[in-house]
C-alpha atoms as a PDB file:
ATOM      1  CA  UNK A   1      18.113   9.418   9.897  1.00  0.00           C
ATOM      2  CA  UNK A   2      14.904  10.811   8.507  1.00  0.00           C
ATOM      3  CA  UNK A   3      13.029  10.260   5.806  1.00  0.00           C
ATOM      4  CA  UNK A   4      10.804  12.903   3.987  1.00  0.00           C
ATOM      5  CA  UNK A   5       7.553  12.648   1.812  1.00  0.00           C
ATOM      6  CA  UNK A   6       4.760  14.956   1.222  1.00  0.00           C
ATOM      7  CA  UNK A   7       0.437  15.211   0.393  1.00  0.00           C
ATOM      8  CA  UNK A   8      -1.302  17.691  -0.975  1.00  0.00           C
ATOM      9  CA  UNK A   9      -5.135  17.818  -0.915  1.00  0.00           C
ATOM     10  CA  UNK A  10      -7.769  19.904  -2.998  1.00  0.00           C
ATOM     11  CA  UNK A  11     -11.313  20.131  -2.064  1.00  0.00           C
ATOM     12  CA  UNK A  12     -13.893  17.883  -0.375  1.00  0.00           C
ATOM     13  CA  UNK A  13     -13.406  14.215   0.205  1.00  0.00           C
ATOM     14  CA  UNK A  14     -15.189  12.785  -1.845  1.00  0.00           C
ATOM     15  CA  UNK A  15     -15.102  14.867  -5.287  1.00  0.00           C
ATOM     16  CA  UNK A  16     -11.234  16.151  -4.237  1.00  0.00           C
ATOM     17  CA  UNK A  17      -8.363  14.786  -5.258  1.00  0.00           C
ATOM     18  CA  UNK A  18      -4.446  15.097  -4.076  1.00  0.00           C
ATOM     19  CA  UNK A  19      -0.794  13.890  -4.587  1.00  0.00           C
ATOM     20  CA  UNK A  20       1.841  12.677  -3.126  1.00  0.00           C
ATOM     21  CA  UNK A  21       5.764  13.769  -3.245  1.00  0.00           C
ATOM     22  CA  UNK A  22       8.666  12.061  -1.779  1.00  0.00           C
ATOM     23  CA  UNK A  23      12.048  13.678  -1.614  1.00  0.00           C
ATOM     24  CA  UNK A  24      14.196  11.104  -3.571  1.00  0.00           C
ATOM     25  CA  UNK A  25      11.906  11.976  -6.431  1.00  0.00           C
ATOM     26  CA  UNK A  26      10.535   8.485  -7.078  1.00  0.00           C
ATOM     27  CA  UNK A  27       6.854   9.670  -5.840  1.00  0.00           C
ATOM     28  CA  UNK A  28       6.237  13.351  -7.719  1.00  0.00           C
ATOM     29  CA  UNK A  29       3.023  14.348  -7.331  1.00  0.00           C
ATOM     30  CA  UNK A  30       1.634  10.729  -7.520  1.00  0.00           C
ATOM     31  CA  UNK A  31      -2.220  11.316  -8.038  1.00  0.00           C
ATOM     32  CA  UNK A  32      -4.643   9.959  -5.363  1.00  0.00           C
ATOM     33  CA  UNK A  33      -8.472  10.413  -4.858  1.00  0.00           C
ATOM     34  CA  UNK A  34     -11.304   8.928  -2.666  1.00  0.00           C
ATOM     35  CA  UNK A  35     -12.399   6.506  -5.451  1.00  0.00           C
ATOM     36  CA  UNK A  36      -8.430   5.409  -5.608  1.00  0.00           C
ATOM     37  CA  UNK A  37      -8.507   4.677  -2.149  1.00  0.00           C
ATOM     38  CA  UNK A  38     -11.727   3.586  -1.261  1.00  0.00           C
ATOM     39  CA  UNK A  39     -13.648   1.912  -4.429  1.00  0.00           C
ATOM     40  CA  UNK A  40     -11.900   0.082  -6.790  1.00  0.00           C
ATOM     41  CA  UNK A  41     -10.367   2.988  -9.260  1.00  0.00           C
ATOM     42  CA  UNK A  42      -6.805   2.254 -10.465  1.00  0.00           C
ATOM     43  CA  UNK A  43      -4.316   4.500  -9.042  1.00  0.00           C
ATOM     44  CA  UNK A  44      -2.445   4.423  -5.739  1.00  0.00           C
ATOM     45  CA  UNK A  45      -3.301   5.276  -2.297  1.00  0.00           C
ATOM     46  CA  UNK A  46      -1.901   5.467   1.065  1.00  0.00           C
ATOM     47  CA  UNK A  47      -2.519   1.882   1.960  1.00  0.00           C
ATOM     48  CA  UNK A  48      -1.019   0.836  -1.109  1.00  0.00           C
ATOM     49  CA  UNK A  49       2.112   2.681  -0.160  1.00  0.00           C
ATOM     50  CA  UNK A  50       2.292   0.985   3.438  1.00  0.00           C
ATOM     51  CA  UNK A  51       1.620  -2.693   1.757  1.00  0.00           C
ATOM     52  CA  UNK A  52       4.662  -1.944  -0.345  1.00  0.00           C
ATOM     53  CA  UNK A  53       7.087  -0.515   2.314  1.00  0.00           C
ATOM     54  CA  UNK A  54       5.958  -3.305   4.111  1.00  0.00           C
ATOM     55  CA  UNK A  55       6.600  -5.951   1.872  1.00  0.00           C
ATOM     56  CA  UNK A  56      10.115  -3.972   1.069  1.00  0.00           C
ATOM     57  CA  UNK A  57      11.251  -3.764   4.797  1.00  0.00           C
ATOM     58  CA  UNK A  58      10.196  -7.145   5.093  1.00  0.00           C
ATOM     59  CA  UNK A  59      12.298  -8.687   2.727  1.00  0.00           C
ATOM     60  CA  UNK A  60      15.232  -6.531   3.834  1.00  0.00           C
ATOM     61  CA  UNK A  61      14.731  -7.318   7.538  1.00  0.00           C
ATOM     62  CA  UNK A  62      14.576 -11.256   6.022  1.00  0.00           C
ATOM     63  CA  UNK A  63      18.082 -11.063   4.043  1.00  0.00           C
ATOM     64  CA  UNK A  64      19.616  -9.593   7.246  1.00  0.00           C
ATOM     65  CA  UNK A  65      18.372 -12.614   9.651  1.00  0.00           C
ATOM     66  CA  UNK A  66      19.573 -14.800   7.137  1.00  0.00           C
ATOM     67  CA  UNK A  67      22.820 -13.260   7.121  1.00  0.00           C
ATOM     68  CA  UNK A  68      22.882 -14.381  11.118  1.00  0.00           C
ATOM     69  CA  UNK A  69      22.492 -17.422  10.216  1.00  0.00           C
ATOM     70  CA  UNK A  70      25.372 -17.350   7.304  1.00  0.00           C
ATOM     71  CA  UNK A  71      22.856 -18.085   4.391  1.00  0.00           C
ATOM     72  CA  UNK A  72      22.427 -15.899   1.401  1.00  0.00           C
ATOM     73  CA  UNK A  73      18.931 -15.313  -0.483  1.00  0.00           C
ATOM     74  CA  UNK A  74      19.058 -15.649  -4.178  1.00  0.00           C
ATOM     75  CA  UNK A  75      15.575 -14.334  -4.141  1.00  0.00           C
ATOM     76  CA  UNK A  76      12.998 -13.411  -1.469  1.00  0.00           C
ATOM     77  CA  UNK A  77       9.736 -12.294  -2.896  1.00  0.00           C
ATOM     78  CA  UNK A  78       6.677 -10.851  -0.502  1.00  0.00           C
ATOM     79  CA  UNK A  79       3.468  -9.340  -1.058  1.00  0.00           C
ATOM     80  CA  UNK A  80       2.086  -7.477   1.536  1.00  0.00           C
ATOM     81  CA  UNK A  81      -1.848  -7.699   1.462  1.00  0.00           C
ATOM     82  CA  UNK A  82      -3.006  -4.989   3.897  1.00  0.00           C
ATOM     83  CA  UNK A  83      -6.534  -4.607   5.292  1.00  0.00           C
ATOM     84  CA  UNK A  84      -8.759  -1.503   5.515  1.00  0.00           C
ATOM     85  CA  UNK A  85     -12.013  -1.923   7.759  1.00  0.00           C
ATOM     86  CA  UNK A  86     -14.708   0.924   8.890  1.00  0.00           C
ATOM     87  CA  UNK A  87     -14.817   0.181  12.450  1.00  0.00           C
ATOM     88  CA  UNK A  88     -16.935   2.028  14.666  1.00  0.00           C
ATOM     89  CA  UNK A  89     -14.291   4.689  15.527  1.00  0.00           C
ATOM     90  CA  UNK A  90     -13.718   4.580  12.099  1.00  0.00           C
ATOM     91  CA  UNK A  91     -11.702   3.552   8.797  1.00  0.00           C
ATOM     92  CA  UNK A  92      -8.226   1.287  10.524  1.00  0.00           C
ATOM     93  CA  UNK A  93      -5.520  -1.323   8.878  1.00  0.00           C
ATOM     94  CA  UNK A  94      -6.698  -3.872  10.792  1.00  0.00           C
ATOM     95  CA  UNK A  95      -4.928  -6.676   9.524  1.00  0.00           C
ATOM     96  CA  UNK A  96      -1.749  -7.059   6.945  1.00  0.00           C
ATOM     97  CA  UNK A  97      -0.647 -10.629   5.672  1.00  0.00           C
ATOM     98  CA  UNK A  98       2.743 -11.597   4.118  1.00  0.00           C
ATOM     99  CA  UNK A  99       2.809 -14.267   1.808  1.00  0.00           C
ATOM    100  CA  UNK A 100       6.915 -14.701   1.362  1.00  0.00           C
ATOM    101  CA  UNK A 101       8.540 -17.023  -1.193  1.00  0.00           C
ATOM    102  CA  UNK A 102      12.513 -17.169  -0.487  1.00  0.00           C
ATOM    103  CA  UNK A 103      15.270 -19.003  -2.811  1.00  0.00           C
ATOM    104  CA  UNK A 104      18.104 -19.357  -0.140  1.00  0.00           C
ATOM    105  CA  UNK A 105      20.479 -21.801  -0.892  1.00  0.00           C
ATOM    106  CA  UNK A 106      21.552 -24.360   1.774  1.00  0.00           C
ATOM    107  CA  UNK A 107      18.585 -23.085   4.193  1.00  0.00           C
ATOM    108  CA  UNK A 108      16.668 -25.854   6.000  1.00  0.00           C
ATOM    109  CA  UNK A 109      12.898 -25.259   6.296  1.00  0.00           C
ATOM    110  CA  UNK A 110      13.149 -24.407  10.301  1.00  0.00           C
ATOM    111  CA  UNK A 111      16.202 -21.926   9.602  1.00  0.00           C
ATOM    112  CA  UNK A 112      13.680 -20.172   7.203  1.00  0.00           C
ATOM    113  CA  UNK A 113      10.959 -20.280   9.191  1.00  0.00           C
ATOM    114  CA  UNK A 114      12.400 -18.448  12.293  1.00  0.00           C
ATOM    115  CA  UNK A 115      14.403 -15.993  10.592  1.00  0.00           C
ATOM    116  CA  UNK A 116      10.806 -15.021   9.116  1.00  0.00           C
ATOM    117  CA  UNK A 117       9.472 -14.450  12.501  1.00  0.00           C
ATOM    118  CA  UNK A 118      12.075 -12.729  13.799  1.00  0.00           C
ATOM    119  CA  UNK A 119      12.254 -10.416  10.471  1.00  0.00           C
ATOM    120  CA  UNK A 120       8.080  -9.701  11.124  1.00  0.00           C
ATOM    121  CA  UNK A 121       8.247  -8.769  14.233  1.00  0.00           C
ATOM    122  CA  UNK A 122      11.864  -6.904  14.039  1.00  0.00           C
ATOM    123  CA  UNK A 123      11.240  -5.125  10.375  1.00  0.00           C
ATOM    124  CA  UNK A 124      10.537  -1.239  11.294  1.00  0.00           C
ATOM    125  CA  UNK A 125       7.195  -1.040   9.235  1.00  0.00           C
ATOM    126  CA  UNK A 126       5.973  -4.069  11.157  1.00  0.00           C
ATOM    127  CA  UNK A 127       6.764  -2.396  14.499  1.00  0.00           C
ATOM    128  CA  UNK A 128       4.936   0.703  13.546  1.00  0.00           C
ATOM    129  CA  UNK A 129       1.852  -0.934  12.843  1.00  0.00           C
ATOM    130  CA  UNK A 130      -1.083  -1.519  15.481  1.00  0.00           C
ATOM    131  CA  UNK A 131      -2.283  -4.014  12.870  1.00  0.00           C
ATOM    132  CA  UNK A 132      -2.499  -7.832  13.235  1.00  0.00           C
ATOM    133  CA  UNK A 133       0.726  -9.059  10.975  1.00  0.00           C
ATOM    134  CA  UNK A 134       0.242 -12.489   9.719  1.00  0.00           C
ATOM    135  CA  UNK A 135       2.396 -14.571   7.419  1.00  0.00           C
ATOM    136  CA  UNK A 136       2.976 -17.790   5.466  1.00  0.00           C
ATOM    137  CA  UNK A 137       6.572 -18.081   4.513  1.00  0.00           C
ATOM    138  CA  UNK A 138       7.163 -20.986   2.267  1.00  0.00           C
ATOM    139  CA  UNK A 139      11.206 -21.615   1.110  1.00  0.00           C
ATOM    140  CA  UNK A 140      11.567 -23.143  -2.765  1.00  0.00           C
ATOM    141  CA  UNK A 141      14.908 -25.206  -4.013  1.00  0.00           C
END
């Protein structure tokens, strides 16, 4: 399986500005620029994009460990708050933190809690990343 997406970039870094494509169509030519990416100018960047397949795979990863344990989420809600730091050797992610609300009826609070762990470490995204994954996983009635 493979998954495709695409960048484009015109000029310098700082005055340029680029898109970004993805082959299912739901990125086309998605405008992003230094001041998107590094100051606080609306409009999406690549860091954005990782906090939200994050948060996505996350929640997927989440239903499935459920599913081991034979409960199903009504709802399971995460934001993925990732960190961008200029270290020495450069700009990193040096940290991302889930904050994970799930509905799951009949779930005990220990049930929850590991099948969060094991869906952080297990989900894809979070296996990709050399960043420090935290989380606080709270389960509502």
């Amino acid at each position: 399986m493979q998954r495709k997406a695409s960048a484009i970039w015109k000029g310098s870094l700082k005055e340029g500005k680029g898109s970004v494509s993805t082959v299912s169509g739901v990125l086309q030519n998605t405008p992003y620029s230094f001041s998107t990416r590094f100051e606080n100018t609306p409009g999406t960047n690549p860091e954005e994009l990782i906090a939200a397949a994050h948060a996505g795979c996350f929640s997927m990863a989440l239903s499935a460990q459920l599913a081991g344990a034979n409960l199903t989420p009504w709802s399971i809600e995460t934001t993925a708050t990732l960190s961008l730091e200029k270290l020495d050797s450069g700009w990193s992610i040096t940290a991302v933190h889930l904050d994970v609300i799930g509905r799951v009826p009949n779930a005990d609070q220990a049930t929850f809690q590991k099948a969060a762990e094991n869906a952080k470490t297990g989900c894809p995204v979070s296996k990709v990343l050399k960043a420090n994954i935290t989380m606080n996983a709270k389960l509502e009635g």
